[in-house]
Protein backbone atom coordinates (compact mmCIF):
# COMPACT_ATOMS: atom_id res chain seq x y z
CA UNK A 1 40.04 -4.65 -258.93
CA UNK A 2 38.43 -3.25 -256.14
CA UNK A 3 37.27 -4.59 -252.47
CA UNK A 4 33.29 -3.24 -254.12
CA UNK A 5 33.54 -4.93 -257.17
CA UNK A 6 34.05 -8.29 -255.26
CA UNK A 7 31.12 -10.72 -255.02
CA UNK A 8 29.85 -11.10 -251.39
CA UNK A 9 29.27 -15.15 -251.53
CA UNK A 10 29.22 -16.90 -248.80
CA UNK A 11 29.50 -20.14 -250.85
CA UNK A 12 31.33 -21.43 -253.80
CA UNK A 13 28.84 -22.31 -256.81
CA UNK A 14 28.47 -24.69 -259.42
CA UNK A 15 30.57 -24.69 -262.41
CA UNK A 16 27.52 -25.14 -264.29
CA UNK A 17 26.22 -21.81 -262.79
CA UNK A 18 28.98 -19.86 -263.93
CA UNK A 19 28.17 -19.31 -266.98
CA UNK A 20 24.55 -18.00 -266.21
CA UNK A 21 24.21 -14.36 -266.97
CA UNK A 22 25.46 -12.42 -264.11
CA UNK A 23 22.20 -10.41 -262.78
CA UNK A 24 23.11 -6.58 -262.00
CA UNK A 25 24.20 -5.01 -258.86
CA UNK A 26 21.22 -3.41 -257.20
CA UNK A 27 22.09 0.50 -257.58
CA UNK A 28 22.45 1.33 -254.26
CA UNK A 29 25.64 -0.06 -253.87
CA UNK A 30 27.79 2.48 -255.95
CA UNK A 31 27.38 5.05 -253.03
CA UNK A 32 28.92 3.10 -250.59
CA UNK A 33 32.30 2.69 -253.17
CA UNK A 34 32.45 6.77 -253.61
CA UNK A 35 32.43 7.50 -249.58
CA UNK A 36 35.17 4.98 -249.30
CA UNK A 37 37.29 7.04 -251.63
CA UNK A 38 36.25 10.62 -250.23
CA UNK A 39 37.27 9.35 -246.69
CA UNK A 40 40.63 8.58 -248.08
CA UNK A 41 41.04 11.08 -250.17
CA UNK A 42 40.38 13.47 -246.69
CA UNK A 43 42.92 11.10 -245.15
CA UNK A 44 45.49 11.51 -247.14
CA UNK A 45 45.02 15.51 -246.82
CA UNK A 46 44.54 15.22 -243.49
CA UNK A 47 48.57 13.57 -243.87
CA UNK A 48 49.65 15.62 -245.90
CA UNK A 49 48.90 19.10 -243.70
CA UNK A 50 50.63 17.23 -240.89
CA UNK A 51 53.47 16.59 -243.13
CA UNK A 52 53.59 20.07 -243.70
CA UNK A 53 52.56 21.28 -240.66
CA UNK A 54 56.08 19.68 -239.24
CA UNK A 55 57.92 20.46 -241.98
CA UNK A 56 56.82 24.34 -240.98
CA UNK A 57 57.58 23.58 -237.29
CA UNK A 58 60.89 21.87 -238.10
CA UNK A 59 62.28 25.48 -240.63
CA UNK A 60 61.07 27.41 -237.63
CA UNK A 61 63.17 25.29 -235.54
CA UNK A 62 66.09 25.41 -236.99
CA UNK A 63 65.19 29.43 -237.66
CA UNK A 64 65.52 29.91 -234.03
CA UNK A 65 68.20 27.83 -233.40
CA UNK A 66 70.14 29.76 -236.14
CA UNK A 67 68.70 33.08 -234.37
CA UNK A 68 69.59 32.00 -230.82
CA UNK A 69 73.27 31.18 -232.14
CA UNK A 70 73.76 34.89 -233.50
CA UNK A 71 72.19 36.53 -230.51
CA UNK A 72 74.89 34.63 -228.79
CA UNK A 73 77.70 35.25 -230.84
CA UNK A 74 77.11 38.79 -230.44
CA UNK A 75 77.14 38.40 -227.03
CA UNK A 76 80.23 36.87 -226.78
CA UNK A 77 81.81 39.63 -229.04
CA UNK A 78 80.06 42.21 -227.02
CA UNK A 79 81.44 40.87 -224.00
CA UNK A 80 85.10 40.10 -224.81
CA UNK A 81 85.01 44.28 -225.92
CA UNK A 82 83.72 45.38 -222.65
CA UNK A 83 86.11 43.06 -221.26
CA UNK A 84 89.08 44.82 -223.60
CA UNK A 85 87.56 48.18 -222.32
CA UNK A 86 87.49 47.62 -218.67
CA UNK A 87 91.12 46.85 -218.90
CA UNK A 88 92.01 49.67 -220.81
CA UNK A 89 90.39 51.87 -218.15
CA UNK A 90 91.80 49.71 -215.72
CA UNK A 91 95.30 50.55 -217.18
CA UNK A 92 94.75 54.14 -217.38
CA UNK A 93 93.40 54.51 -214.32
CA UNK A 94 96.57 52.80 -212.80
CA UNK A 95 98.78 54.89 -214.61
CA UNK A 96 97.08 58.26 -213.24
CA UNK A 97 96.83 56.31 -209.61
CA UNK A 98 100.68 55.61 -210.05
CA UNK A 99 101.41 59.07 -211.59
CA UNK A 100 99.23 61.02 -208.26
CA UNK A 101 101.70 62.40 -205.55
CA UNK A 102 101.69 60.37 -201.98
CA UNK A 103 100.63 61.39 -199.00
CA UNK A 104 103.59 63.26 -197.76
CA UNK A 105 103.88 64.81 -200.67
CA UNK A 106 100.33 66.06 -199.99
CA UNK A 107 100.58 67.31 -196.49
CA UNK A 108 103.71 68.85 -197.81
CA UNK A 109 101.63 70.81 -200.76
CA UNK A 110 98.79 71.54 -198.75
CA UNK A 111 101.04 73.13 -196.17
CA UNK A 112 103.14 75.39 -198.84
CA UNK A 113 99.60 76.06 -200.19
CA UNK A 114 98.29 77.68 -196.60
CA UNK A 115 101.70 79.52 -196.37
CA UNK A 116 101.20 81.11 -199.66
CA UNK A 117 97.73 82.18 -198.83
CA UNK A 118 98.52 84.11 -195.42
CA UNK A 119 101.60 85.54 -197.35
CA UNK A 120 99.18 86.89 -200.46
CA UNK A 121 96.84 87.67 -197.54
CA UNK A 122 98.70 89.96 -195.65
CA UNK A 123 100.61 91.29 -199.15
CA UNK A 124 96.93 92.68 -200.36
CA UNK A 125 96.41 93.91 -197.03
CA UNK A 126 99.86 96.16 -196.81
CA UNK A 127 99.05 97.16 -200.25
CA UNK A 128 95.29 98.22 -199.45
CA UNK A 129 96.67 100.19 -196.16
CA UNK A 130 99.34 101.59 -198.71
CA UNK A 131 96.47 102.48 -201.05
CA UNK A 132 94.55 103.86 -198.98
CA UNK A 133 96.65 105.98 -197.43
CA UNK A 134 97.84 107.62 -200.86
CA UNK A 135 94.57 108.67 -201.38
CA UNK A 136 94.02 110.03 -198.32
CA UNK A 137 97.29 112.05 -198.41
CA UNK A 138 96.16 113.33 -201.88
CA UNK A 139 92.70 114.27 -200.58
CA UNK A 140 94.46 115.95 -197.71
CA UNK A 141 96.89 118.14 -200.00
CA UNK A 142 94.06 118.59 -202.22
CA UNK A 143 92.17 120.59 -199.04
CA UNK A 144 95.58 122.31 -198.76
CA UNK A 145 95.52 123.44 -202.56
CA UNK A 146 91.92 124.69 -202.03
CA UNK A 147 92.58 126.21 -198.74
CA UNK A 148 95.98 128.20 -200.31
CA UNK A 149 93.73 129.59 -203.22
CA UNK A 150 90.72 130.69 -201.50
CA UNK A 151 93.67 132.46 -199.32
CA UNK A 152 95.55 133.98 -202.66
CA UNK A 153 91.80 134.93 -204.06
CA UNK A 154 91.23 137.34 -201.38
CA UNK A 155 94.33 138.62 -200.89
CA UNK A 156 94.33 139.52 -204.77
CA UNK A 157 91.18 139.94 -205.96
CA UNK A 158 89.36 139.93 -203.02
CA UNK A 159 86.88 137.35 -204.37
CA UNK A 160 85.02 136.24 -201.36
CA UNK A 161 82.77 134.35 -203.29
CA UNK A 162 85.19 131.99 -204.69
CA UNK A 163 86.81 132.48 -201.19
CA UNK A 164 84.18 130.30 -199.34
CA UNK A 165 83.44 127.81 -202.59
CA UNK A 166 87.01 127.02 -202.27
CA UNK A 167 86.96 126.44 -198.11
CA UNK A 168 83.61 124.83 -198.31
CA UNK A 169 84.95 122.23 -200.82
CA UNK A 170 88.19 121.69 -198.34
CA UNK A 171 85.77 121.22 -195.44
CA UNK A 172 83.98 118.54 -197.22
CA UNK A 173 86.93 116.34 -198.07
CA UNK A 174 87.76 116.32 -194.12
CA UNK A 175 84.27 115.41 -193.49
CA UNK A 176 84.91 112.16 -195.43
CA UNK A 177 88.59 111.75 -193.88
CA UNK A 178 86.15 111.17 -191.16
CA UNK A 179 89.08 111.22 -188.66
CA UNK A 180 88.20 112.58 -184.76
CA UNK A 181 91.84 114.58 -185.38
CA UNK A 182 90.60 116.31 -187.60
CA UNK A 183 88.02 118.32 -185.25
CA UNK A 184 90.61 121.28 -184.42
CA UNK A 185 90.73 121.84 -188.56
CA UNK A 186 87.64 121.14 -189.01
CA UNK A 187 86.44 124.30 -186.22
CA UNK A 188 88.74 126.53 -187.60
CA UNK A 189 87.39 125.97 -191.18
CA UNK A 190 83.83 126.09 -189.87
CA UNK A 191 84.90 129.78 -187.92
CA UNK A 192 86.46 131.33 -191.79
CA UNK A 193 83.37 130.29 -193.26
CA UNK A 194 80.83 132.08 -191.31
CA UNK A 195 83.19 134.48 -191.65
CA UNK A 196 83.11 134.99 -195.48
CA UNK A 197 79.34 134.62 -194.92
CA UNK A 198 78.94 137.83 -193.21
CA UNK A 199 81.69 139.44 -195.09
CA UNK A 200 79.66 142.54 -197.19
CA UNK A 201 80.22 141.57 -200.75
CA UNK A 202 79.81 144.75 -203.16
CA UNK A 203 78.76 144.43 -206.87
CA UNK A 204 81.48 145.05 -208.86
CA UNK A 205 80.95 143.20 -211.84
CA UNK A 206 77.60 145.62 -211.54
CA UNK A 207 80.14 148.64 -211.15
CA UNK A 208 82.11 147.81 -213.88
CA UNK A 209 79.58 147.10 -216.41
CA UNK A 210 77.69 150.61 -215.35
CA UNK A 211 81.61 152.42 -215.69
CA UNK A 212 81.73 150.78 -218.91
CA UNK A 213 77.94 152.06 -220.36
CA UNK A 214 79.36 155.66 -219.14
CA UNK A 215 83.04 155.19 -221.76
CA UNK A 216 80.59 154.43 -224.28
CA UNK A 217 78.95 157.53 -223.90
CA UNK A 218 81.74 159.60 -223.63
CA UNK A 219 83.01 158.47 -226.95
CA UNK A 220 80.13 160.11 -228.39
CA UNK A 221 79.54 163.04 -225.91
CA UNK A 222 80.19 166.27 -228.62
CA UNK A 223 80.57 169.75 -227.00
CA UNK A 224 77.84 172.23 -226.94
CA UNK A 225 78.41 175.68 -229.17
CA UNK A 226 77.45 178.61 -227.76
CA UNK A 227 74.81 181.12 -229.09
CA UNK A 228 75.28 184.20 -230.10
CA UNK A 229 72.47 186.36 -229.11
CA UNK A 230 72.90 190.36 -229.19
CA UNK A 231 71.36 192.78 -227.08
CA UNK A 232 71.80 195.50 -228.83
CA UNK A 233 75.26 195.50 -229.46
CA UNK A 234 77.58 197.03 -232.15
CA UNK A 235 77.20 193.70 -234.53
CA UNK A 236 73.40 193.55 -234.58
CA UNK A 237 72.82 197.27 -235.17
CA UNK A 238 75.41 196.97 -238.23
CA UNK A 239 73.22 194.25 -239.45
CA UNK A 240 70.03 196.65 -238.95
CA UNK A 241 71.15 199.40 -240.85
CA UNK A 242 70.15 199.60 -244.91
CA UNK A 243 67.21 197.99 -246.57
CA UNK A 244 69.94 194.75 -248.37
CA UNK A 245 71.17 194.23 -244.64
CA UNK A 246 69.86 190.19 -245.08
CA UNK A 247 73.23 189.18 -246.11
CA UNK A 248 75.16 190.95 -243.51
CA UNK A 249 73.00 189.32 -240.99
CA UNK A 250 73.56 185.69 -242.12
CA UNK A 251 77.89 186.96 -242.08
CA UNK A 252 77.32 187.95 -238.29
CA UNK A 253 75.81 184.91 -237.16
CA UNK A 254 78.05 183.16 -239.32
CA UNK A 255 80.34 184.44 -237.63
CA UNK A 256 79.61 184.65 -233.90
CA UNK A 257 79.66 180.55 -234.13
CA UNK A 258 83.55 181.27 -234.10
CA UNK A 259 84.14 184.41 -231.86
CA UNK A 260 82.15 186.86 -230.39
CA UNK A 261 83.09 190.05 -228.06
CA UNK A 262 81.62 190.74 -224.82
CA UNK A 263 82.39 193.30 -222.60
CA UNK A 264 80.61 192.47 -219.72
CA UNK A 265 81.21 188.79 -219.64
CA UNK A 266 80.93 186.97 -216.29
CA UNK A 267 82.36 183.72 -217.05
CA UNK A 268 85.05 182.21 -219.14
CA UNK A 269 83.68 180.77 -222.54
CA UNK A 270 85.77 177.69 -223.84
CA UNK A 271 87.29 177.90 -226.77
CA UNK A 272 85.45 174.72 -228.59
CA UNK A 273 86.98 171.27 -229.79
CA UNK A 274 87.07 169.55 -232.48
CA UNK A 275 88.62 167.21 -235.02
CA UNK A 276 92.21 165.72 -233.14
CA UNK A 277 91.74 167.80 -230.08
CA UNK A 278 88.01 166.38 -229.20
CA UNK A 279 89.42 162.67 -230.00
CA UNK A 280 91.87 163.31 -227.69
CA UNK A 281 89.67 164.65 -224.77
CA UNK A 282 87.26 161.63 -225.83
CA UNK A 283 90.61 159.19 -225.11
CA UNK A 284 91.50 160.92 -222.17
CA UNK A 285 88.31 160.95 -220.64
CA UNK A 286 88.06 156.85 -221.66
CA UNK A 287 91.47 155.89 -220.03
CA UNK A 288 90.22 157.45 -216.67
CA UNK A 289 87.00 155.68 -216.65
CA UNK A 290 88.83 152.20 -217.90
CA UNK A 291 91.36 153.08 -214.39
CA UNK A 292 88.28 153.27 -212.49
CA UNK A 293 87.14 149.75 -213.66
CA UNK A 294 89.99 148.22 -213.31
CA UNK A 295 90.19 149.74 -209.50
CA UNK A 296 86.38 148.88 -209.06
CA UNK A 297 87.25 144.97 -210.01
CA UNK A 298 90.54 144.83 -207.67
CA UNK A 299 89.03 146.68 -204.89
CA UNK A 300 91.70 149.64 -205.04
CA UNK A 301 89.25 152.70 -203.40
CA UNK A 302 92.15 155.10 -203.66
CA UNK A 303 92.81 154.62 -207.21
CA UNK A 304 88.95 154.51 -208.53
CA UNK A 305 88.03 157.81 -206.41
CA UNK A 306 91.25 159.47 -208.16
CA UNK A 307 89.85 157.84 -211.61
CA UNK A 308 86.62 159.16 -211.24
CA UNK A 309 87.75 162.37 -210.18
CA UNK A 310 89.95 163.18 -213.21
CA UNK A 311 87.14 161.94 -215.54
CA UNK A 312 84.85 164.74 -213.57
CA UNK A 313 87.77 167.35 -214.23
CA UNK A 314 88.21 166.70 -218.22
CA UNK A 315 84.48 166.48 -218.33
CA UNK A 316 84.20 170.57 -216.69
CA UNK A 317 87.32 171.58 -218.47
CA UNK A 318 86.47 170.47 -222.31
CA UNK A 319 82.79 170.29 -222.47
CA UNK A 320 80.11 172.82 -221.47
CA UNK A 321 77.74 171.86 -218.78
CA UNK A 322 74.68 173.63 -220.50
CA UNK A 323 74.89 170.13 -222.62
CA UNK A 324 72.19 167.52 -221.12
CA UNK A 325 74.09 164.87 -221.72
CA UNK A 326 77.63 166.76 -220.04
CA UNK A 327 75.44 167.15 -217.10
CA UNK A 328 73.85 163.79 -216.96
CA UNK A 329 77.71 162.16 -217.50
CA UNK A 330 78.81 164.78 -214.82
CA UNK A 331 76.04 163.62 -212.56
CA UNK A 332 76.91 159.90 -212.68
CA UNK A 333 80.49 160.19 -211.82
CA UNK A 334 79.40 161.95 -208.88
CA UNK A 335 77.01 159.02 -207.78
CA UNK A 336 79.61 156.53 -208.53
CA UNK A 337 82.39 157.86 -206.76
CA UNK A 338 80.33 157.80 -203.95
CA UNK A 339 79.83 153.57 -204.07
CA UNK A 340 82.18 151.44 -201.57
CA UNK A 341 84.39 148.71 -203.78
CA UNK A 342 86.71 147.69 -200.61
CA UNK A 343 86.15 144.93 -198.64
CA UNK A 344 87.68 143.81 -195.08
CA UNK A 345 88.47 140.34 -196.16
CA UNK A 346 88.97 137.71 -193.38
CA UNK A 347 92.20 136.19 -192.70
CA UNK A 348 92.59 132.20 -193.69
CA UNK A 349 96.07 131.75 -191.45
CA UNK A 350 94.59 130.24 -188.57
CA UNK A 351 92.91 127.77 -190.68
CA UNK A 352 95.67 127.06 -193.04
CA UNK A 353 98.30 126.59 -189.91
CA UNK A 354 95.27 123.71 -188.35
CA UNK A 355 95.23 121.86 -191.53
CA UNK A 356 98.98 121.74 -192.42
CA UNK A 357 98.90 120.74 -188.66
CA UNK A 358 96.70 117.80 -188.49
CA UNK A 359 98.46 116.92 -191.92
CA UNK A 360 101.87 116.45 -189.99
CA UNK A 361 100.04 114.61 -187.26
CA UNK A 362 98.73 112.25 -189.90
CA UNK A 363 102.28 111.59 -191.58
CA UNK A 364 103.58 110.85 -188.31
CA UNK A 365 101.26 108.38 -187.21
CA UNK A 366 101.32 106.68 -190.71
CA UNK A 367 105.31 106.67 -190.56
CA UNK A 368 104.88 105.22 -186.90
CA UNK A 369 102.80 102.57 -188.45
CA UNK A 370 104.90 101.48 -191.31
CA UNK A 371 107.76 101.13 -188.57
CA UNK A 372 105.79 98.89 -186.18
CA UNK A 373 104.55 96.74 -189.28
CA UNK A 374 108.69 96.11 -190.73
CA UNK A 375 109.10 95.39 -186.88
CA UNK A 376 106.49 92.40 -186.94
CA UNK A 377 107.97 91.29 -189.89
């Protein structure tokens, strides 16, 4: 039974009054009962989120605690491995430490160390001088070579072009020598240059290519037949007399292409060539202009002017000048003999004597040098 149900008397009544019918409770006291119960009702939920409210704080608690503990359990692990690390470097690096040379042991390197890099030093400097002067002694006696051909060229073939090519290009490899000793054969190469520069230099190639267009010609020069032409001779008034006198005609012309008589002849008439005898004349007359080639190209005057001359005389001996082309041929030869093929060649001694000269000057010095260096040594 409730605290509202209970009768607010402030005084005990009569037994007698007991049993009187209990008059109703006024209605307005019912309200107050339900706020009583609402208010604990809120109460008790009130309790019951602050029971769970520290429940909540207590898990999260212990969730930290629990959290906190791992953190520093991996701590600890991490620490005792850095700890096994640093004294595994710490071994290692004692063991290199103990395995490193001392210091006397370095000085004593470091000094074998310098010695070895003067010795290499002044090895690759011998070796450079040694270099060096190879090439320059093959240079040199490659300006010797050139200087010995350009002298053989005009002595043989009189090639003064080649001549000063070949001293020009031994001048230049004393120019990069570029050695004051070599002034005296440098001045003498300077004085045969200008000399093969104002050396006259015929054509010949010209000359031989012009001897050669006259051989081909005179393979196909033929000789010229004489006419027959009577003047009232015995012949043509034979082949005047009768009316049927054609065919006795054609016989005497026929036959003055072969031999005619002439009493009053004032020259000699040549018999005429042909089949082996005018290939022979041809060959003959061939040969002699090939000799006069070959003399144009080697510079031999003697031997082309004979050449030329015994081409004129098989030319007037075998073939009639009445021919235009006998007389053009014969015409040539004349102008050709006439062209000068020789030439006064300078003389390369002085300047071969200054090289091989400053050559042996060279060798000396460089055997002088090689001496003093074994000396120092």
């Amino acid at each position: 039974m409730s605290e509202a149900s209970t009768p607010n008397t402030p005084e005990d009544k009569p037994a007698s009054e007991a049993v009187k019918p209990t008059p109703a409770p006024p209605p307005v006291k019912a309200p107050r009962s339900g706020g009583g119960s609402g208010l604990a009702a809120f109460a008790l939920l009130i309790g019951l989120a602050g029971a769970g409210a520290g429940g909540w704080s207590l898990w999260q608690l212990h969730a930290m605690q629990s959290r906190d503990q791992q953190q520093a359990e991996d701590l600890q692990r991490t620490r005792d491995d850095s700890a096994k690390k640093v004294d595994e470097l710490a071994q290692r690096l004692d063991s290199r430490l103990s395995a490193l040379p001392s210091a006397a042991e370095l000085d004593e390197r470091r000094r074998l160390l310098a010695n070895l890099q003067s010795d290499q030093q002044r090895l690759s400097q011998r070796l450079e001088s040694v270099l060096d002067g190879s090439r320059q002694d093959w240079r040199l006696d490659e300006a010797e070579h050139l200087l010995r051909l350009a002298t053989l060229r005009l002595s043989a073939l009189q090639d003064v072009a080649s001549a000063e090519a070949l001293v020009l290009a031994a001048d230049e490899i004393l120019r990069e020598q570029d050695d004051p000793a070599a002034f005296a054969a440098r001045e003498q190469l300077s004085r045969s240059l200008e000399a093969l520069r104002t050396t006259e230099r015929p054509d010949r190639v010209g000359l031989f290519l012009q001897l050669g267009a006259l051989r081909d010609q005179a393979a196909t020069l033929n000789p010229l037949a004489p006419t027959f032409e009577g003047q009232g001779d015995v012949l043509s008034d034979l082949a005047a007399e009768g009316d049927g006198s054609a065919w006795w005609s054609e016989w005497a012309k026929k036959l003055s292409e072969y031999f005619r008589i002439e009493f009053d002849a004032d020259r000699n008439v040549r018999p005429l060539l042909s089949g082996q005898s005018l290939s022979q004349v041809r060959l003959s007359l061939s040969l002699a202009l090939e000799q006069a080639q070959w003399a144009a190209l080697h510079g031999q005057t003697g031997v082309y002017k004979q050449s030329l001359k015994q081409a004129e005389e098989i030319l007037d001996a075998h073939f009639n000048l009445d021919n235009p082309d006998s007389r053009a041929l014969r015409q040539r030869f004349g102008e050709l003999a006439d062209a000068s093929i020789e030439v006064k060649v300078p003389d390369l001694s002085d300047s071969l004597d200054a090289l091989q000269a400053y050559l042996q000057r060279k060798q000396a010095q460089r055997r002088q040098g090689a001496a003093a260096a074994e000396e120092a040594q």
